[in-house]
Each structure stands twice: as C-alpha cells, then as structure tokens.
Protein backbone atom coordinates (compact mmCIF):
# COMPACT_ATOMS: atom_id res chain seq x y z
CA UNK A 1 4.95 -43.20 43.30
CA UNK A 2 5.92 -46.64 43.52
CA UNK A 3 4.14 -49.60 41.90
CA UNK A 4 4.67 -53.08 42.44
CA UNK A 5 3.41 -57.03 41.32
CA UNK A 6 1.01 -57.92 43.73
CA UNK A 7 1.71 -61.55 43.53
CA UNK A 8 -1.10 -64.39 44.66
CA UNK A 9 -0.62 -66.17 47.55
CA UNK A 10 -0.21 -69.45 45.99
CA UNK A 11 2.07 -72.60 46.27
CA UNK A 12 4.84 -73.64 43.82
CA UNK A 13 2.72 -76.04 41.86
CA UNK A 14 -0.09 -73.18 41.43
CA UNK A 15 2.22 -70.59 40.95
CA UNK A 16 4.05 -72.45 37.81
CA UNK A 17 0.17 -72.50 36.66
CA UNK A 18 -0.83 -69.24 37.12
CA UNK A 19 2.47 -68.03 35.57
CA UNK A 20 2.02 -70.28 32.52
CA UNK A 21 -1.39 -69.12 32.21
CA UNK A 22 -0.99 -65.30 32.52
CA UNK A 23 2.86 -65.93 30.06
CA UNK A 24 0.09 -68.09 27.56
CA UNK A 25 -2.20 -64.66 28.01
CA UNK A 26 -0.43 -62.27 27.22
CA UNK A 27 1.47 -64.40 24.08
CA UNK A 28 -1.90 -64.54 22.58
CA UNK A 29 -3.15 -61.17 23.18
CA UNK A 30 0.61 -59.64 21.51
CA UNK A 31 -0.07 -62.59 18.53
CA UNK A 32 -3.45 -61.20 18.03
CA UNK A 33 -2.34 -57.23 18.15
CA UNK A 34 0.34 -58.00 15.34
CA UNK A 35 -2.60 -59.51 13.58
CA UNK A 36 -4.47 -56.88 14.18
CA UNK A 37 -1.61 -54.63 13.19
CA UNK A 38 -1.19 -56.23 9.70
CA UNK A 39 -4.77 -55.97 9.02
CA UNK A 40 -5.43 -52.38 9.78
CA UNK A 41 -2.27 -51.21 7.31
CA UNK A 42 -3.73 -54.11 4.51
CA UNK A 43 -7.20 -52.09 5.17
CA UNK A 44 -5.52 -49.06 5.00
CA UNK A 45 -4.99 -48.96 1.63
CA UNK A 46 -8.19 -50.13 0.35
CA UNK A 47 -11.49 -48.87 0.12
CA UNK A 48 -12.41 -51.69 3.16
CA UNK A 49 -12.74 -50.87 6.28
CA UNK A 50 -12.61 -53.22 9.71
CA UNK A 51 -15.85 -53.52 11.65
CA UNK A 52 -15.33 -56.25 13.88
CA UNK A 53 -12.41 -58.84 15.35
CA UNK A 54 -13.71 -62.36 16.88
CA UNK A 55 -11.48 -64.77 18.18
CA UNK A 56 -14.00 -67.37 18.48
CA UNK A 57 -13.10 -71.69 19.46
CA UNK A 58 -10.71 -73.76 21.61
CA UNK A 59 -7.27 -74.25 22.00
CA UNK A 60 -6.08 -75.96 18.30
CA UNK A 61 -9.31 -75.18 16.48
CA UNK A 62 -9.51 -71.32 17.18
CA UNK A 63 -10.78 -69.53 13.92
CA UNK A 64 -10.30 -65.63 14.16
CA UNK A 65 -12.72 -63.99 11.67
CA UNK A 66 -12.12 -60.22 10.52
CA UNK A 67 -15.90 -58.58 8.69
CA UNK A 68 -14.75 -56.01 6.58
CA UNK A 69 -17.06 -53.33 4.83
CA UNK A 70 -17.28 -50.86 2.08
CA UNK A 71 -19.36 -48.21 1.55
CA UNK A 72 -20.58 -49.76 -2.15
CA UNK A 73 -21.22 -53.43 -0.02
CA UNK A 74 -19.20 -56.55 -0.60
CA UNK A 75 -19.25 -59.58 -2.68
CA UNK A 76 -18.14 -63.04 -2.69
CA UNK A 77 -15.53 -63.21 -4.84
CA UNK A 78 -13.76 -59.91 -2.78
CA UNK A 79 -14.06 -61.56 0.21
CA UNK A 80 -12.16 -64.60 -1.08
CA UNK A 81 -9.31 -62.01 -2.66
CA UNK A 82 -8.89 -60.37 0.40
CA UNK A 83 -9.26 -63.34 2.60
CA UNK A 84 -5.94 -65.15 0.00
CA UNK A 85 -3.83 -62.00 0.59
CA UNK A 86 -4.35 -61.01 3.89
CA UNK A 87 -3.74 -64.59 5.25
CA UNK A 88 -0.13 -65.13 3.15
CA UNK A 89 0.68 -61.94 4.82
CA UNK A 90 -0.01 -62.50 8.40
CA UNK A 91 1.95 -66.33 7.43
CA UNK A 92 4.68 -63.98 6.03
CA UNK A 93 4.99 -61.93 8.90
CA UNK A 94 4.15 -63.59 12.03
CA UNK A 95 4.24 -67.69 12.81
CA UNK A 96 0.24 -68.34 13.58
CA UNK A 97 0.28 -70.36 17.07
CA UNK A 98 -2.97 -71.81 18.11
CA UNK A 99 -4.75 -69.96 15.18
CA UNK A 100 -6.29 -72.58 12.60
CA UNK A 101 -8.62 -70.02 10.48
CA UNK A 102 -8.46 -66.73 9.09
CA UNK A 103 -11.49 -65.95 7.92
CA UNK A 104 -12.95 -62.85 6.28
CA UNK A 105 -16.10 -61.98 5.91
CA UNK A 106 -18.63 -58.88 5.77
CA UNK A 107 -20.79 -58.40 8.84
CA UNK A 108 -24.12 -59.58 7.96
CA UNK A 109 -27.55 -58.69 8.29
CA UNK A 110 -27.50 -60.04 11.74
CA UNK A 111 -24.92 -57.80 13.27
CA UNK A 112 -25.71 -54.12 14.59
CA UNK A 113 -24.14 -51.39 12.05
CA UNK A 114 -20.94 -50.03 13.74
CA UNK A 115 -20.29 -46.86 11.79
CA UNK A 116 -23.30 -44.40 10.03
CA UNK A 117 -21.66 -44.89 6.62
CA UNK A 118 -22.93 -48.27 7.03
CA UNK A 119 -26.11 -47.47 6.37
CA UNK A 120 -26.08 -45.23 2.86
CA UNK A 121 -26.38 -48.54 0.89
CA UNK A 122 -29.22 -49.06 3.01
CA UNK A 123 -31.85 -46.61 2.54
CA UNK A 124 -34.95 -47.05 1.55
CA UNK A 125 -35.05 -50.30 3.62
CA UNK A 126 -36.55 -51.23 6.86
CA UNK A 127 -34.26 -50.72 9.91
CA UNK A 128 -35.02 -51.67 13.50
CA UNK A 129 -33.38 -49.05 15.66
CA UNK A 130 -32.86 -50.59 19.56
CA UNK A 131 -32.07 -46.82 21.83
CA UNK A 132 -31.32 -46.52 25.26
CA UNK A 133 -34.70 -47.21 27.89
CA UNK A 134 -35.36 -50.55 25.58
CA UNK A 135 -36.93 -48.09 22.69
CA UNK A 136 -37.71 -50.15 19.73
CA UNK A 137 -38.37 -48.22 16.82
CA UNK A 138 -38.98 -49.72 12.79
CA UNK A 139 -39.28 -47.86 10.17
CA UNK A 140 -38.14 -46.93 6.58
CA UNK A 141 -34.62 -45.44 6.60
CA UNK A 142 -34.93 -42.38 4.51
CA UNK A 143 -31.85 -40.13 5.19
CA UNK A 144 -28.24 -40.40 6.25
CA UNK A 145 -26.11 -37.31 7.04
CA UNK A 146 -23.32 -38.58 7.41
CA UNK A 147 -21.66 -35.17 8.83
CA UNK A 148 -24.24 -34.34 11.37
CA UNK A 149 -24.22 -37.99 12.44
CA UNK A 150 -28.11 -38.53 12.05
CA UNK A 151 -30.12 -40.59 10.48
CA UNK A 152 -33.93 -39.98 9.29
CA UNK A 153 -36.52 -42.81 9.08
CA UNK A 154 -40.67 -43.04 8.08
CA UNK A 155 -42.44 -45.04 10.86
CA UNK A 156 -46.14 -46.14 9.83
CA UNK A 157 -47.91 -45.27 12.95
CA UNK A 158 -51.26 -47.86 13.44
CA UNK A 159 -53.89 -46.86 15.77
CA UNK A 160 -56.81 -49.08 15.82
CA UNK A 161 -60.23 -47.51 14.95
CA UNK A 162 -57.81 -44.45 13.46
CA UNK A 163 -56.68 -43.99 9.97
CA UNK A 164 -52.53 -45.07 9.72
CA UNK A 165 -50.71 -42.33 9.28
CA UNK A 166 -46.40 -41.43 8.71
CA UNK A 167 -44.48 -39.81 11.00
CA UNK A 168 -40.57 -38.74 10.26
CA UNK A 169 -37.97 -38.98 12.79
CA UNK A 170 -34.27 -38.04 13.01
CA UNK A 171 -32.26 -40.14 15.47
CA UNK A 172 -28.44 -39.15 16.31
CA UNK A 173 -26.55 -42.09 15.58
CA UNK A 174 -24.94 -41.85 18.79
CA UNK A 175 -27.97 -42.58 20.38
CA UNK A 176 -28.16 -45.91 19.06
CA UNK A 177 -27.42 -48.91 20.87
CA UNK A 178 -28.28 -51.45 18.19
CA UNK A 179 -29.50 -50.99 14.24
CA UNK A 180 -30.44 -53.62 11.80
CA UNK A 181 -31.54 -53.99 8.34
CA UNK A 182 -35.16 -55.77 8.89
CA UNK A 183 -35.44 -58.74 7.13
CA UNK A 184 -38.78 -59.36 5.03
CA UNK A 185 -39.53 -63.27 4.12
CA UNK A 186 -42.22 -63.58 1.03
C-alpha cells in the first residue's frame, strides 16, 4: 500500500502559512510530549501520580498546569516541592518555548475523580455520581473496592407523605461519567 501527503490546494503565500502553522504544531505538541515525558519518570518514583495535563493561554503567556495526586491527599507545601524540582528539570532538559508557567497543583474538588483510588480518602463524604442517560445520583460514599472496581454509596431516599428511608447501591466505576466530592457550606 502506498500512502502519500495530500497537500491543500493553496497558493504560495498560504502555503508558507499553512506550513508554518502545521511546522509551529507539531514543535509544540513534541515540546509538550518531552514534558510530558519528564514528568511521568519524576512521578514515577514517587508516591504521586498524574491526573490531568492542561495547556491552557495564548501565545507568550501559556501556563501548562500538571494536578498530581496521592492516595493519602496533598498539601501545600508538597505541591510547592514538587512544583521547584520538577520545573529545574524540565529547564535542565528541554529549552521551554512559548511556555511561561509550570504549575502544579492537585485536582480539586471541582474536577471529576479520574482513577477509583481517588476516592478512599473520601469516604464517608457526599459524592454526586453523573452515569450515562443523565443519572444523577448523591449519596454517602461508603465503600471502595478498589479490585473489583466498585464503589458503594447510602442514598437518603425522600418520599413525601412517606417516612425517609436508606437505600445502598454499588456502582462500577466504569460506569461513571463524572464523580465529585459534594460540597456542604454552613
């Protein structure tokens, strides 16, 4: 089989452009797999573990954040250690083009939980679970097996003119297309 460039139809002046912007591309994209690179084998040895990349910003002012969790949670001062080391190493190791920021930082209570080990530190707390039809369920996270790759929550079930009563559920994580830790404001 033979493969070929299928090249736009375009005239010099737009073909210089769309050249420069497709050479720009794919600088950008090998600049941010070497990051990448040098943060998984940092993380590698550590008890940390990568949930997310963003590559967030314009041209000159782009900040490229890396959240980071543990299975024990993460605090302030570890995020600053890591954040010191891993950024003299990617400066050691590759020439940051384009890239103002590194910045590390866990996920936060406002991102979805990636991985089920997530969750351990976690239960006992309120979770809202998002599954696949738009099913919304909250409840009390009560169990996480990590090995079967299910998780078991309380939800208080309210029917009006009926006493409220508890029901237990196990959900696959696999299932799950978003989870959060509910937030409660006193």
């Amino acid at each position: 089989m033979k493969f070929s460039l299928i090249k736009p139809n375009l005239h010099s002046f737009e073909m210089n452009i769309y050249w420069w912007v497709c050479r720009t591309h794919f600088f950008f994209i090998k600049m941010e797999t070497e990051i990448k690179n040098i943060a998984e084998d940092y993380f590698s040895r550590s008890d940390y573990k990568i949930i997310d990349y963003i590559l967030r910003g314009e041209k000159g002012t782009k900040v490229l954040e890396i959240f980071v969790d543990n299975r024990n949670g993460i605090n302030i001062d570890e995020l600053v250690k890591i954040n010191h080391e891993l950024d003299d190493l990617i400066e050691e190791k590759i020439e940051l083009v384009d890239i103002s920021k590194l910045q590390i930082s866990s996920p936060g209570a406002e991102r979805s939980f990636k991985f089920i080990w997530q969750l351990e530190k976690h239960i006992g707390r309120d979770i809202e679970i998002r599954l696949e039809g738009d099913i919304e369920i909250t409840g009390k996270l009560t169990m996480v097996a990590e090995n079967d790759g299910k998780i078991g929550i309380e939800i208080q079930i309210k029917e009006k003119g009926k006493k409220n009563f508890t029901e237990y559920k196990e959900i696959n994580f696999g299932d799950i297309l978003e989870s959060k830790i509910k937030l409660k404001f006193k």
